[in-house]
Every structure is written in C-alpha cells, then in structure tokens.
PDB file of N, CA and C in Angstrom:
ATOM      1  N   UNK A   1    -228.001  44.848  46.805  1.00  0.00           N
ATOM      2  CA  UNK A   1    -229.119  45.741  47.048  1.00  0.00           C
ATOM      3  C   UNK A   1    -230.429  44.972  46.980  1.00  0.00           C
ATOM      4  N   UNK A   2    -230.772  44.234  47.826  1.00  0.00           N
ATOM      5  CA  UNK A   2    -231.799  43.020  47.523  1.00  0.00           C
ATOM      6  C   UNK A   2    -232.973  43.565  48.829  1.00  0.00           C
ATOM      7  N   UNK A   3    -231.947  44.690  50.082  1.00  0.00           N
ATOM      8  CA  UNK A   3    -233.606  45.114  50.764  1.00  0.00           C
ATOM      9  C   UNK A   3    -233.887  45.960  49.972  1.00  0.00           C
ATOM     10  N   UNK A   4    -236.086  46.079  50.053  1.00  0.00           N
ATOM     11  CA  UNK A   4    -236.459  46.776  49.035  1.00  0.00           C
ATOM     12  C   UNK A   4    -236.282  48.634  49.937  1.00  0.00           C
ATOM     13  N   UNK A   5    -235.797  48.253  51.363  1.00  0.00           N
ATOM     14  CA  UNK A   5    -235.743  49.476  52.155  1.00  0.00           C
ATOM     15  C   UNK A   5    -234.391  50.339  51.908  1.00  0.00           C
ATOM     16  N   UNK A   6    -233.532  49.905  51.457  1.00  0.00           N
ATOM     17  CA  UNK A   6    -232.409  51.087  51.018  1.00  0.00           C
ATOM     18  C   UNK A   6    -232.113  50.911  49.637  1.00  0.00           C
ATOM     19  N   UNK A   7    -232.664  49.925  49.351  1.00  0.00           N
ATOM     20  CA  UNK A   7    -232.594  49.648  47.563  1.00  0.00           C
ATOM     21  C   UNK A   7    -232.686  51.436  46.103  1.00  0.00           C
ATOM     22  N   UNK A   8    -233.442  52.008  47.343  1.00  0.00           N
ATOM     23  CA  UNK A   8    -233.573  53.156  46.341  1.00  0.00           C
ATOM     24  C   UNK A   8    -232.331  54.121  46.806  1.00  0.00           C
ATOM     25  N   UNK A   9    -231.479  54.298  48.058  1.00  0.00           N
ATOM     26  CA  UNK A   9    -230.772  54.903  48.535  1.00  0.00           C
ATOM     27  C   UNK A   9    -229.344  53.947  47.905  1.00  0.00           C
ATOM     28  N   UNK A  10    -229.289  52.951  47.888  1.00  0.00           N
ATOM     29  CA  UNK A  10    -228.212  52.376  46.988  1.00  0.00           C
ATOM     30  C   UNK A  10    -228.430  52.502  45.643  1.00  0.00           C
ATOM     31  N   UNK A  11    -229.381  52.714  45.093  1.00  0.00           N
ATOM     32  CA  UNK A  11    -228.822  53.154  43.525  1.00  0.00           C
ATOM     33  C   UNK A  11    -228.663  54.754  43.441  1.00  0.00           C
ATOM     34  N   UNK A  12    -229.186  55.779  44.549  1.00  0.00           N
ATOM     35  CA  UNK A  12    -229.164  56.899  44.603  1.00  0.00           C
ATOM     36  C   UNK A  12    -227.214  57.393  44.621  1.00  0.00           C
ATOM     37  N   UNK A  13    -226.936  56.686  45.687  1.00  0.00           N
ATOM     38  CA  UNK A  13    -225.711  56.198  45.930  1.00  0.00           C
ATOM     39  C   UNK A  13    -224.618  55.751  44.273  1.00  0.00           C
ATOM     40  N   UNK A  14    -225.050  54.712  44.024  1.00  0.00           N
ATOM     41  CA  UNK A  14    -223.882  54.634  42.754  1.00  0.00           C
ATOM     42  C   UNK A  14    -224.475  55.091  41.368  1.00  0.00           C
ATOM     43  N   UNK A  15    -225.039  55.982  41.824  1.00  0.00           N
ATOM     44  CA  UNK A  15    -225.731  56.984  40.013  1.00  0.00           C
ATOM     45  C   UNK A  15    -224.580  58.422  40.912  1.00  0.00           C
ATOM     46  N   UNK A  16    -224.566  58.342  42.362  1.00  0.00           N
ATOM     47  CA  UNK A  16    -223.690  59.606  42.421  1.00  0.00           C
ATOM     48  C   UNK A  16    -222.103  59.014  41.994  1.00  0.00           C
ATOM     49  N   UNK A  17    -222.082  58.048  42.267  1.00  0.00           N
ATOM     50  CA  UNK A  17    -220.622  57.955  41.939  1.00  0.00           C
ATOM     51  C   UNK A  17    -220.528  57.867  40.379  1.00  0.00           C
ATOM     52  N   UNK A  18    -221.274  57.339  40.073  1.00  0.00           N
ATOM     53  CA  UNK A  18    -220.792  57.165  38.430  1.00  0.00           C
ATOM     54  C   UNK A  18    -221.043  58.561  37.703  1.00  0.00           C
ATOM     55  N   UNK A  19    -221.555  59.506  38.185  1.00  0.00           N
ATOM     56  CA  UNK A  19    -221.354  60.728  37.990  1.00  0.00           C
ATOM     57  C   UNK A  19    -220.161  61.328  38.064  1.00  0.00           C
ATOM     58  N   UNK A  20    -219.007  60.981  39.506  1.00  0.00           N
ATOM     59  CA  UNK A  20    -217.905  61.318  39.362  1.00  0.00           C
ATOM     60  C   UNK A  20    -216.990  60.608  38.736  1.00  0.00           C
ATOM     61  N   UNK A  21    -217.584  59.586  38.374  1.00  0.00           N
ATOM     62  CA  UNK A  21    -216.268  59.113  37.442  1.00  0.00           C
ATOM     63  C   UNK A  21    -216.510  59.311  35.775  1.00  0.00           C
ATOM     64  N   UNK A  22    -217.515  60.057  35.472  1.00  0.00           N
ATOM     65  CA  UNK A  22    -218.111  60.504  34.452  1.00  0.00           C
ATOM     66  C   UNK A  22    -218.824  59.790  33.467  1.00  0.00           C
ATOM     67  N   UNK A  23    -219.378  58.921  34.111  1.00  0.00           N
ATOM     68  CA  UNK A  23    -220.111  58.001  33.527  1.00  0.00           C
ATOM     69  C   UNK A  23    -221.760  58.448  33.560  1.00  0.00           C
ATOM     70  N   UNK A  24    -221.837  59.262  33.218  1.00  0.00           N
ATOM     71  CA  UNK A  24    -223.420  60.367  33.055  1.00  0.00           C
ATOM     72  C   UNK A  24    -224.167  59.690  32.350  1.00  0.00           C
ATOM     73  N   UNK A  25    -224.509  58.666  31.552  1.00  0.00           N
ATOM     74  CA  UNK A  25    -225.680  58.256  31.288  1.00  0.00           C
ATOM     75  C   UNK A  25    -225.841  57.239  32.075  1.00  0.00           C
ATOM     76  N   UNK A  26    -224.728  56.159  32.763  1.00  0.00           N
ATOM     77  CA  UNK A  26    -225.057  55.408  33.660  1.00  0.00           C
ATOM     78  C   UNK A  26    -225.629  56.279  35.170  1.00  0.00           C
ATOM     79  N   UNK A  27    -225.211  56.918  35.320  1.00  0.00           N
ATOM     80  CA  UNK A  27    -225.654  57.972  36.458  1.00  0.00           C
ATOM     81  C   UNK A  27    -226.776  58.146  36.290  1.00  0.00           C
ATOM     82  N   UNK A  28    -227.577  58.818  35.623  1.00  0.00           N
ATOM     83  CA  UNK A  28    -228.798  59.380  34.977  1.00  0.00           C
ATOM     84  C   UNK A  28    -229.720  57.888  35.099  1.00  0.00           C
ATOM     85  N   UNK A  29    -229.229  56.832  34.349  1.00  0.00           N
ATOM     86  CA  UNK A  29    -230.218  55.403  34.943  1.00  0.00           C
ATOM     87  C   UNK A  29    -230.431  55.146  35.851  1.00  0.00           C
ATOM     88  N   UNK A  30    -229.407  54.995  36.969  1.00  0.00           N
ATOM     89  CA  UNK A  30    -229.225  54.805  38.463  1.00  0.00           C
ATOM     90  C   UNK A  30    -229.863  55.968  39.021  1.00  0.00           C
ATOM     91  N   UNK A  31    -230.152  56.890  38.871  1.00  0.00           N
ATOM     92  CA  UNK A  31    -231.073  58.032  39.301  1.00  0.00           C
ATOM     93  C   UNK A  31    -232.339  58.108  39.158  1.00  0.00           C
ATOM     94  N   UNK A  32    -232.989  57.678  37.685  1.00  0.00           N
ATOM     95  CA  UNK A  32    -234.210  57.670  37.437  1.00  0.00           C
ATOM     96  C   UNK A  32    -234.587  56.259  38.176  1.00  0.00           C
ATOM     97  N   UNK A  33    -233.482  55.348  38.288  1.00  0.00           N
ATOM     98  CA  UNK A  33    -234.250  54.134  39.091  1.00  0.00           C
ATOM     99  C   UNK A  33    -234.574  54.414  40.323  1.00  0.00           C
ATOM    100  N   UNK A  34    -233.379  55.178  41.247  1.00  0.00           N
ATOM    101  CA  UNK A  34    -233.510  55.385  42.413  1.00  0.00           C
ATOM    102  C   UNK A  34    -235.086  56.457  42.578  1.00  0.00           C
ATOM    103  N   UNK A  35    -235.367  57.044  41.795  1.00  0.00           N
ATOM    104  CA  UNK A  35    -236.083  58.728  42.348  1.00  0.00           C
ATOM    105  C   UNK A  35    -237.678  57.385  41.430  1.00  0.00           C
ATOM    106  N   UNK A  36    -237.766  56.346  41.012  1.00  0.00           N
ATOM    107  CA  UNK A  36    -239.110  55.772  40.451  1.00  0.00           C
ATOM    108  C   UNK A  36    -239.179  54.939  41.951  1.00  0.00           C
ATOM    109  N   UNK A  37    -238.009  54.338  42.732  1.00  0.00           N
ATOM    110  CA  UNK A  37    -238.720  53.813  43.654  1.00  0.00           C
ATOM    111  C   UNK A  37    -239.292  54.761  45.109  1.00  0.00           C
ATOM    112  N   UNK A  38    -238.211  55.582  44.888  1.00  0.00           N
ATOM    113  CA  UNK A  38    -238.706  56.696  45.951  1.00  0.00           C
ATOM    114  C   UNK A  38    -238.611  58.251  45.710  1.00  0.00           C
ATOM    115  N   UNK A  39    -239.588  58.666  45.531  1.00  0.00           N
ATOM    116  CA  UNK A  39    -239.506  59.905  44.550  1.00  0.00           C
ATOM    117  C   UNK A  39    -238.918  61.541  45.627  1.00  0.00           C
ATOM    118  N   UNK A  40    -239.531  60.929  46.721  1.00  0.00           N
ATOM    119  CA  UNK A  40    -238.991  62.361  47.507  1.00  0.00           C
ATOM    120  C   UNK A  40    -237.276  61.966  47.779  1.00  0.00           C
ATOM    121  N   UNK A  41    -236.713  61.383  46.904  1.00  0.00           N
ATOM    122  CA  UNK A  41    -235.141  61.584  47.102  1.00  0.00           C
ATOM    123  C   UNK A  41    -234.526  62.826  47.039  1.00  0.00           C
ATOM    124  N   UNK A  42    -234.508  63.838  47.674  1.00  0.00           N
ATOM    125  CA  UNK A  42    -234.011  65.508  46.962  1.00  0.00           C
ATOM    126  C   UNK A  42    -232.813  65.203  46.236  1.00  0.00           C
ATOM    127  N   UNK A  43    -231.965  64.496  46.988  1.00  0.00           N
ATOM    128  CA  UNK A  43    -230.345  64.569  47.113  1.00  0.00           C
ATOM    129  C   UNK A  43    -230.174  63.631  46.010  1.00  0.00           C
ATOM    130  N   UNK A  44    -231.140  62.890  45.403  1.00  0.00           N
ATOM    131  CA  UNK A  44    -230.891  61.843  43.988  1.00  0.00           C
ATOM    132  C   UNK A  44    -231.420  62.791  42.735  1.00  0.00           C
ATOM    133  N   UNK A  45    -232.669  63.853  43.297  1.00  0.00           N
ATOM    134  CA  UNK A  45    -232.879  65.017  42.199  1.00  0.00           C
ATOM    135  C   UNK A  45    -232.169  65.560  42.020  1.00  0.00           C
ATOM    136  N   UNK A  46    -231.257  66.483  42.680  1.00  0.00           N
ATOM    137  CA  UNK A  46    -230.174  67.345  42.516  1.00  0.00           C
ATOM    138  C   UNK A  46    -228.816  67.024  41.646  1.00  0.00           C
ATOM    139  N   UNK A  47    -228.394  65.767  41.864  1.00  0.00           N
ATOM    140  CA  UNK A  47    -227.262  64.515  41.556  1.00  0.00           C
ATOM    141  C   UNK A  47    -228.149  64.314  39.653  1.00  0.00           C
ATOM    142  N   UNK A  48    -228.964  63.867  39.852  1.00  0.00           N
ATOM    143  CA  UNK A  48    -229.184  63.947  38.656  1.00  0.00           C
ATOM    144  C   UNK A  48    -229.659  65.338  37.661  1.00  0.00           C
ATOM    145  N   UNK A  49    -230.001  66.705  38.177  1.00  0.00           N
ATOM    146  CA  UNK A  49    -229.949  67.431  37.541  1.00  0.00           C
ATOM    147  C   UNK A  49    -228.449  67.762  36.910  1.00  0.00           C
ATOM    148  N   UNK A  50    -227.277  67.751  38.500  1.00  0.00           N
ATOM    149  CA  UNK A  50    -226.599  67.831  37.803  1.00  0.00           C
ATOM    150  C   UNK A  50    -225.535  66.747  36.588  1.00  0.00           C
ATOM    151  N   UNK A  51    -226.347  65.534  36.097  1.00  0.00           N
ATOM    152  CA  UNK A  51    -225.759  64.717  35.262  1.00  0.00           C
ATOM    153  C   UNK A  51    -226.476  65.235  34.519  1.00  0.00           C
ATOM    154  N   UNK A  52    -227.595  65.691  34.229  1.00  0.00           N
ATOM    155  CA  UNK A  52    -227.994  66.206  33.428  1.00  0.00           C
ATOM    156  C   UNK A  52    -227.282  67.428  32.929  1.00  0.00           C
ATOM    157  N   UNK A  53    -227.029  68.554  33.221  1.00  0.00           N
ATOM    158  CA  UNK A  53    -225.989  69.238  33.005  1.00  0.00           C
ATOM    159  C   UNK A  53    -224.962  69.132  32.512  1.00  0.00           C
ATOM    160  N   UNK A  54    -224.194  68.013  32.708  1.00  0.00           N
ATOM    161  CA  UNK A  54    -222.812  67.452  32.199  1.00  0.00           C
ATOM    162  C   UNK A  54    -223.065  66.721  30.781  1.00  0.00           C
ATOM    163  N   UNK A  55    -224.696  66.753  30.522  1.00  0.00           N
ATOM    164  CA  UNK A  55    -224.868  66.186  29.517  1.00  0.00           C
ATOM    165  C   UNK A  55    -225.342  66.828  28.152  1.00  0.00           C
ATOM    166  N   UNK A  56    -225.059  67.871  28.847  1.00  0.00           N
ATOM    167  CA  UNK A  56    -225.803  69.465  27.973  1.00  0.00           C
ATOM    168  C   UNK A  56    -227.371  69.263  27.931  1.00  0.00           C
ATOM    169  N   UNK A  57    -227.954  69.063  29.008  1.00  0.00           N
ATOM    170  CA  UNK A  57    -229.590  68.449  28.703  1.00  0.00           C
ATOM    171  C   UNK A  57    -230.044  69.972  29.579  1.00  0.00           C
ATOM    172  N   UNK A  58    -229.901  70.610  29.788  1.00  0.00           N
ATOM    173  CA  UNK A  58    -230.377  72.274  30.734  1.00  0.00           C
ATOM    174  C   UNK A  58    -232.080  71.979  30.798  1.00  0.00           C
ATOM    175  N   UNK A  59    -233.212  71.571  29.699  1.00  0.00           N
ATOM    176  CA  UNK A  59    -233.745  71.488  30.426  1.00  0.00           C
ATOM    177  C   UNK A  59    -234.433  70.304  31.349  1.00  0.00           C
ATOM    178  N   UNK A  60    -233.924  69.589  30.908  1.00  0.00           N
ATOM    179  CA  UNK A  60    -233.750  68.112  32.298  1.00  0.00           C
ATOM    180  C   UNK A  60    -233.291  68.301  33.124  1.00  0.00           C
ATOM    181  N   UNK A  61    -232.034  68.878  32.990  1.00  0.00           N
ATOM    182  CA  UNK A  61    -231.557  69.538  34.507  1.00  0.00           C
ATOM    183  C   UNK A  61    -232.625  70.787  35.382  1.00  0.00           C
ATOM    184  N   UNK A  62    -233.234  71.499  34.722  1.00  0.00           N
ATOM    185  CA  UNK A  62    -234.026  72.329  34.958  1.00  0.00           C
ATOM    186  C   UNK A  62    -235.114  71.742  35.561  1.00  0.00           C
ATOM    187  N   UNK A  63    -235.745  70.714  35.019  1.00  0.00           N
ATOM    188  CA  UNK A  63    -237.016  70.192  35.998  1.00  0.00           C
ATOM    189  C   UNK A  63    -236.720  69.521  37.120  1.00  0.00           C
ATOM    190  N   UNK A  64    -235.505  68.344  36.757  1.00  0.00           N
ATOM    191  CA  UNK A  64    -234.685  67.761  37.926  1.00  0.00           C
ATOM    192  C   UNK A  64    -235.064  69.160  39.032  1.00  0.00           C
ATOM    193  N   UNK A  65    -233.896  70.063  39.393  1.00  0.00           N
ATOM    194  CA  UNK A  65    -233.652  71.096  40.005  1.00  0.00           C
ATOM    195  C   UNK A  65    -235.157  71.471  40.730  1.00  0.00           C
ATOM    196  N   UNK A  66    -236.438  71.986  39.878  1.00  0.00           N
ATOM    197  CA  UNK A  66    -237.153  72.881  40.498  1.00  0.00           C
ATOM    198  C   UNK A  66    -238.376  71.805  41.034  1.00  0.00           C
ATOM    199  N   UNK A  67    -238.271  70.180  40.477  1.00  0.00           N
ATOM    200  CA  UNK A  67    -238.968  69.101  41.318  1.00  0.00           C
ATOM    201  C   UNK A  67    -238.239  69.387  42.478  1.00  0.00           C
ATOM    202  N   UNK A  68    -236.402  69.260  42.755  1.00  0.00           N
ATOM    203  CA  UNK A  68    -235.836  68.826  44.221  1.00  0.00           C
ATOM    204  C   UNK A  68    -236.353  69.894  45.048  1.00  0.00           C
ATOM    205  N   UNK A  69    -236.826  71.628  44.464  1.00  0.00           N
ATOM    206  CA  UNK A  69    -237.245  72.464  45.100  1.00  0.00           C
ATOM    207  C   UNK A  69    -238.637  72.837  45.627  1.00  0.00           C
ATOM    208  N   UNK A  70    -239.323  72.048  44.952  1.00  0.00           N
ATOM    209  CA  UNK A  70    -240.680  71.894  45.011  1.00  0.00           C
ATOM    210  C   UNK A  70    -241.353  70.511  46.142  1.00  0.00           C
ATOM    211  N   UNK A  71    -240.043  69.290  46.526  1.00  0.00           N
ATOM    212  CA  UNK A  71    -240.487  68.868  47.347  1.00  0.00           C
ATOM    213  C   UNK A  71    -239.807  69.595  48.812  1.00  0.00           C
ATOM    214  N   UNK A  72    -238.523  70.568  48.508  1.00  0.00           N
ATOM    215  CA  UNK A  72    -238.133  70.785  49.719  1.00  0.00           C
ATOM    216  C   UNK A  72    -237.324  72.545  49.600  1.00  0.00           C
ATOM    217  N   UNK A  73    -238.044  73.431  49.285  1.00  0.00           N
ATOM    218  CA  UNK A  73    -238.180  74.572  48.981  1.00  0.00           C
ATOM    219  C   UNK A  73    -236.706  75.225  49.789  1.00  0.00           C
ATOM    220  N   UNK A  74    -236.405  74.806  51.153  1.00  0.00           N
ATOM    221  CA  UNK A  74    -235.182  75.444  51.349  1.00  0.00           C
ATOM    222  C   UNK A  74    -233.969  74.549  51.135  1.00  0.00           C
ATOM    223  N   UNK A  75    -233.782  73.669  50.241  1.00  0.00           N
ATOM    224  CA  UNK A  75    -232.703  73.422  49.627  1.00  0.00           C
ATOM    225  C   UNK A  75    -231.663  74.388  49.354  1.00  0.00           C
ATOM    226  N   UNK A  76    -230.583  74.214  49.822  1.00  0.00           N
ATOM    227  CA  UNK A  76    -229.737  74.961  49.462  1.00  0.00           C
ATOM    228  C   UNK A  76    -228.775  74.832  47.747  1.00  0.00           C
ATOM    229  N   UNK A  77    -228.394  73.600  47.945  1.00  0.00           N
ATOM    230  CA  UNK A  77    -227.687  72.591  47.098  1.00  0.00           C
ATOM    231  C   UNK A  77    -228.760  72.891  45.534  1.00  0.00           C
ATOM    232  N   UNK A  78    -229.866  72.947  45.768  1.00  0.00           N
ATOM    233  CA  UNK A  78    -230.986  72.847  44.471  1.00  0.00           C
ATOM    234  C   UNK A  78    -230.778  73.844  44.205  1.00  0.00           C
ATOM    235  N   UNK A  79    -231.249  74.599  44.997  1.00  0.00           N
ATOM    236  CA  UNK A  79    -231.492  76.293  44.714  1.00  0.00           C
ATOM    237  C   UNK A  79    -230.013  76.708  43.526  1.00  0.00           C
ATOM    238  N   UNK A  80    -228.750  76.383  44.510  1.00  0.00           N
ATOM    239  CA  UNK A  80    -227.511  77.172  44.071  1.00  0.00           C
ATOM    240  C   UNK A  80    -227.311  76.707  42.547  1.00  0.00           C
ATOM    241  N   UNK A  81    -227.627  74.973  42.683  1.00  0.00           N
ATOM    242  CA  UNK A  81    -226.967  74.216  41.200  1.00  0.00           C
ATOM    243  C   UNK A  81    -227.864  75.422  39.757  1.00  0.00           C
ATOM    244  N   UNK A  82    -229.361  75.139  40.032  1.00  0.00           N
ATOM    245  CA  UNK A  82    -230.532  76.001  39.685  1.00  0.00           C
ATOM    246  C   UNK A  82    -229.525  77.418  39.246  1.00  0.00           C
ATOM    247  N   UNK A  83    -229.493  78.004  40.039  1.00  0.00           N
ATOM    248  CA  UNK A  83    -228.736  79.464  39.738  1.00  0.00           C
ATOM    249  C   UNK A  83    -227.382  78.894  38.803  1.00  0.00           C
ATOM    250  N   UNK A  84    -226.850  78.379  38.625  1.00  0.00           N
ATOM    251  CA  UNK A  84    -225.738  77.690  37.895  1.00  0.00           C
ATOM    252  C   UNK A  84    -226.194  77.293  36.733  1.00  0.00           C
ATOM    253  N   UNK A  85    -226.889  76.906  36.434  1.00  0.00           N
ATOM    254  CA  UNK A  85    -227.639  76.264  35.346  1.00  0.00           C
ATOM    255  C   UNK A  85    -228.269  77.440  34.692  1.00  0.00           C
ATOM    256  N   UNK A  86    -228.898  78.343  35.316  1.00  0.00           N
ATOM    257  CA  UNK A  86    -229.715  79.782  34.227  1.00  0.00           C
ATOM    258  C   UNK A  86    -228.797  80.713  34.181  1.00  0.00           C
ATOM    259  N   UNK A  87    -227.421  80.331  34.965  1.00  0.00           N
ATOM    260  CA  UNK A  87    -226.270  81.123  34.601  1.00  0.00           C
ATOM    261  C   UNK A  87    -225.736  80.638  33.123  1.00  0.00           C
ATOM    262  N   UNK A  88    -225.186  79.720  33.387  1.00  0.00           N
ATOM    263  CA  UNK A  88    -224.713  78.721  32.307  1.00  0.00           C
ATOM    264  C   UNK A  88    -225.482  78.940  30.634  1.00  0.00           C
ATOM    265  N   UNK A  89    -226.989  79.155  30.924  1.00  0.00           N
ATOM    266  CA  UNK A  89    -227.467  79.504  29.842  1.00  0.00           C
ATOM    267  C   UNK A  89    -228.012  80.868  28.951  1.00  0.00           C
ATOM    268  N   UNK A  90    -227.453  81.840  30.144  1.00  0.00           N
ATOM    269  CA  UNK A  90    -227.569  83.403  30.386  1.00  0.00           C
ATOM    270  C   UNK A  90    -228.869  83.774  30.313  1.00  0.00           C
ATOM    271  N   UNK A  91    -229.684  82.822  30.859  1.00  0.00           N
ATOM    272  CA  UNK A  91    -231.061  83.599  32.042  1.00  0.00           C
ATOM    273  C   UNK A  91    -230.509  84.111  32.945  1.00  0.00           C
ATOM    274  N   UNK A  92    -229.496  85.003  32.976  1.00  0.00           N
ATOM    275  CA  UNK A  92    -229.313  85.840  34.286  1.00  0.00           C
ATOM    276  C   UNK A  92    -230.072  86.621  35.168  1.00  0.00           C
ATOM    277  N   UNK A  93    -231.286  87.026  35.052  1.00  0.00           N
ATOM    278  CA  UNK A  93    -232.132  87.410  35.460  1.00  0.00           C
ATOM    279  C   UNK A  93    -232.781  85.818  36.236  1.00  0.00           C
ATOM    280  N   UNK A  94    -233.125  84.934  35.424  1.00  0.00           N
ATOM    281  CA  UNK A  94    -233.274  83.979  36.603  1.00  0.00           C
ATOM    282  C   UNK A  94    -232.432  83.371  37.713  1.00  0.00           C
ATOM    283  N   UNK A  95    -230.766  83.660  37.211  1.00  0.00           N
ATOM    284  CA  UNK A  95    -229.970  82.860  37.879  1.00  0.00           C
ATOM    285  C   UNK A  95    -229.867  83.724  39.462  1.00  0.00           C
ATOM    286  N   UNK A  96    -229.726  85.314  38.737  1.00  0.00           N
ATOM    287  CA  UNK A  96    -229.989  86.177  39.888  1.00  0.00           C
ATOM    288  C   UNK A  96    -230.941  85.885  41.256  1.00  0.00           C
ATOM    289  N   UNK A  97    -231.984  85.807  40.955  1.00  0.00           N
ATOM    290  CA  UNK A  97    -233.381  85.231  41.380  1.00  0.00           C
ATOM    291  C   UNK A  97    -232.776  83.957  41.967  1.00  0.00           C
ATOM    292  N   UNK A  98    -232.659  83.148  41.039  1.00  0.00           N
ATOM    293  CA  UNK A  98    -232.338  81.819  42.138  1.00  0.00           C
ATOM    294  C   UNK A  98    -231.382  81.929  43.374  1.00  0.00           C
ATOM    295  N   UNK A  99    -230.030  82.682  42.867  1.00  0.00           N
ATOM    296  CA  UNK A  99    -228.922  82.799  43.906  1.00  0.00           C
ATOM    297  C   UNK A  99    -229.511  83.480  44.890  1.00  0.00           C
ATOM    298  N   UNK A 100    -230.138  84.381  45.026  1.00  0.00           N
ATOM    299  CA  UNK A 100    -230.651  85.311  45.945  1.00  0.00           C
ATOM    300  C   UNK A 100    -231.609  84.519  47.002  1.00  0.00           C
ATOM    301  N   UNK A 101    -232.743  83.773  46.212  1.00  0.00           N
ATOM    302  CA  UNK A 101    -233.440  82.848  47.388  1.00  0.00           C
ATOM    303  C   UNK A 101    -232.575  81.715  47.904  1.00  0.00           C
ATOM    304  N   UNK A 102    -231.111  81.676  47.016  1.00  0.00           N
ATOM    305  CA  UNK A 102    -230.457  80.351  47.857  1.00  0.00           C
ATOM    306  C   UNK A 102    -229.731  81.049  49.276  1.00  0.00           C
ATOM    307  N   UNK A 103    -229.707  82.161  49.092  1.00  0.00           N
ATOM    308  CA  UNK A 103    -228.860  83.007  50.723  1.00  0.00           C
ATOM    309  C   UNK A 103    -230.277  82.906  51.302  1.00  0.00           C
ATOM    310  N   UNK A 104    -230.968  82.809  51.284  1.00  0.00           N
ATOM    311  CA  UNK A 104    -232.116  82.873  52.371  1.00  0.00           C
ATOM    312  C   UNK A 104    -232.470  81.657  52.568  1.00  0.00           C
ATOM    313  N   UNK A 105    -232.621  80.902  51.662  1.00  0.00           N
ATOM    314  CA  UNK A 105    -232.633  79.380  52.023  1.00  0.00           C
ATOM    315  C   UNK A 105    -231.341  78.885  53.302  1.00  0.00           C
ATOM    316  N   UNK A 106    -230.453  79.344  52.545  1.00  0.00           N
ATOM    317  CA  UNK A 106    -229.477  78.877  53.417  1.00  0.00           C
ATOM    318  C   UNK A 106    -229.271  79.349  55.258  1.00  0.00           C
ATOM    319  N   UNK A 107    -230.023  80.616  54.995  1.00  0.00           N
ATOM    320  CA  UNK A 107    -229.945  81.005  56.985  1.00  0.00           C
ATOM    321  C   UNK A 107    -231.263  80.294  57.875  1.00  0.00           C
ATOM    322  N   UNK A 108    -232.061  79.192  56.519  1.00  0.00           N
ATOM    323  CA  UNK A 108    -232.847  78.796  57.091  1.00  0.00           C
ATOM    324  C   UNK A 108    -232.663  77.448  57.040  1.00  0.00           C
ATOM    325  N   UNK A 109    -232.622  76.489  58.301  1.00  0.00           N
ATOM    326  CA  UNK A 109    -232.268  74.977  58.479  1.00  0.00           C
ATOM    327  C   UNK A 109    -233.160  74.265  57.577  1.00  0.00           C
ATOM    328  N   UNK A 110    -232.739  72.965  56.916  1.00  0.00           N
ATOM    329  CA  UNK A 110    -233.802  72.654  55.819  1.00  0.00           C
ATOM    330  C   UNK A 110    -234.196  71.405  57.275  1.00  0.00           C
ATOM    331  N   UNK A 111    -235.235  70.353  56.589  1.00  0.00           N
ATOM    332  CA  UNK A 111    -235.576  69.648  57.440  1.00  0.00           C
ATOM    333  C   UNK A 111    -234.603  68.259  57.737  1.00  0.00           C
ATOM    334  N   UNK A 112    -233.663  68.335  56.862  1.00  0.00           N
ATOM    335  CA  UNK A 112    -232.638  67.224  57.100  1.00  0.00           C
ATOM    336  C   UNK A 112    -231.620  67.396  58.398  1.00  0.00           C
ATOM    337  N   UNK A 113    -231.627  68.171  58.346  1.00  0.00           N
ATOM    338  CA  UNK A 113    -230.961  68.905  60.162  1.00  0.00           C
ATOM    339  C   UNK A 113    -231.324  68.117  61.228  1.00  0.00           C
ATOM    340  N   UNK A 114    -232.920  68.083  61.168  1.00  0.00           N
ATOM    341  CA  UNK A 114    -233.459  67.852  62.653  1.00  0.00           C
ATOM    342  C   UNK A 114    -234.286  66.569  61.957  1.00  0.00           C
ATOM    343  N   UNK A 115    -234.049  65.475  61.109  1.00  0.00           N
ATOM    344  CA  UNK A 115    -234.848  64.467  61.289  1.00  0.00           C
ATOM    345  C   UNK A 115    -233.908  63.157  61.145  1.00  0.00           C
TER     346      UNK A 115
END
C-alpha cells in the first residue's frame, strides 16, 4: 500500500476483513487510519461503526453511524446498522425512526450508483 491514492481504500479494505475474522480492535485501527486519510469514506464509517458494536462501544458506533449519514444522508447500509444499534439498546423509538427513514432512503438511489 505505498500509493498515497488507494492507500486509504486499502486499509479501509483490511480493517473490513479483520472485522470478519474478528479481530475488532485491529479493524477499528485500520479504520481510524483509513477514515484520517480520507474522511468521506462512508463504507469505512459504517464497517467501523459496526466494529464498534461488536465491541460493546454503542456510542462509537453511534457517531461512526450518524457521521456516515451526515456525509451521505441516503445511505441505506448506515441508516439500517443505526436502527440496529438503538434497537440493540432499546431506544426503540429511535430505532423506529431510523428504520423508517432507511425505506425511504432506500427507494432513493444514493450517489454511488451513478458516479
């Protein structure tokens, strides 16, 4: 990973895998490295909210989540994890709320579609 041009998409990349192999605090490094060199990563916010989650951290996962929604509002993937997470902690009233704007998010194309 030595170009500085996918350098942030390759650690975005193996912070997701070491997530599935459950290696969540290495994940969580490889994430905060990836999202310090390029911060509009959605898909490295989301990945790390949810290591955050696996780490019982709800509200790290929580800012993770409503940053990935705040740079790209019809996220689907943010929105739903989001509703999962205030489920998980029985804000049901928020999780409600979240799930509900994720069906509307979702009949609407985000910008990764068309760029």
């Amino acid at each position: 990973m030595t170009n500085p041009a996918t350098r942030p998409l390759g650690l975005a990349l193996l912070g997701t895998i070491r997530l599935q192999e459950g290696d969540y605090a290495e994940s969580t490094s490889l994430l905060t490295q990836a999202l310090a060199l390029n911060p509009a990563l959605v898909g490295a916010r989301t990945t790390l909210g949810n290591s955050y989650m696996l780490q019982g951290k709800p509200d790290s996962a929580r800012k993770s989540f409503q940053e990935a929604l705040r740079l790209d509002p019809t996220n689907f993937n943010a929105r739903l994890e989001l509703a999962k997470l205030e489920a998980s902690v029985r804000n049901y009233q928020q999780s409600r709320a979240s799930s509900a704007q994720s069906q509307v998010s979702y009949a609407t194309p985000t910008k990764a579609f068309y760029s």
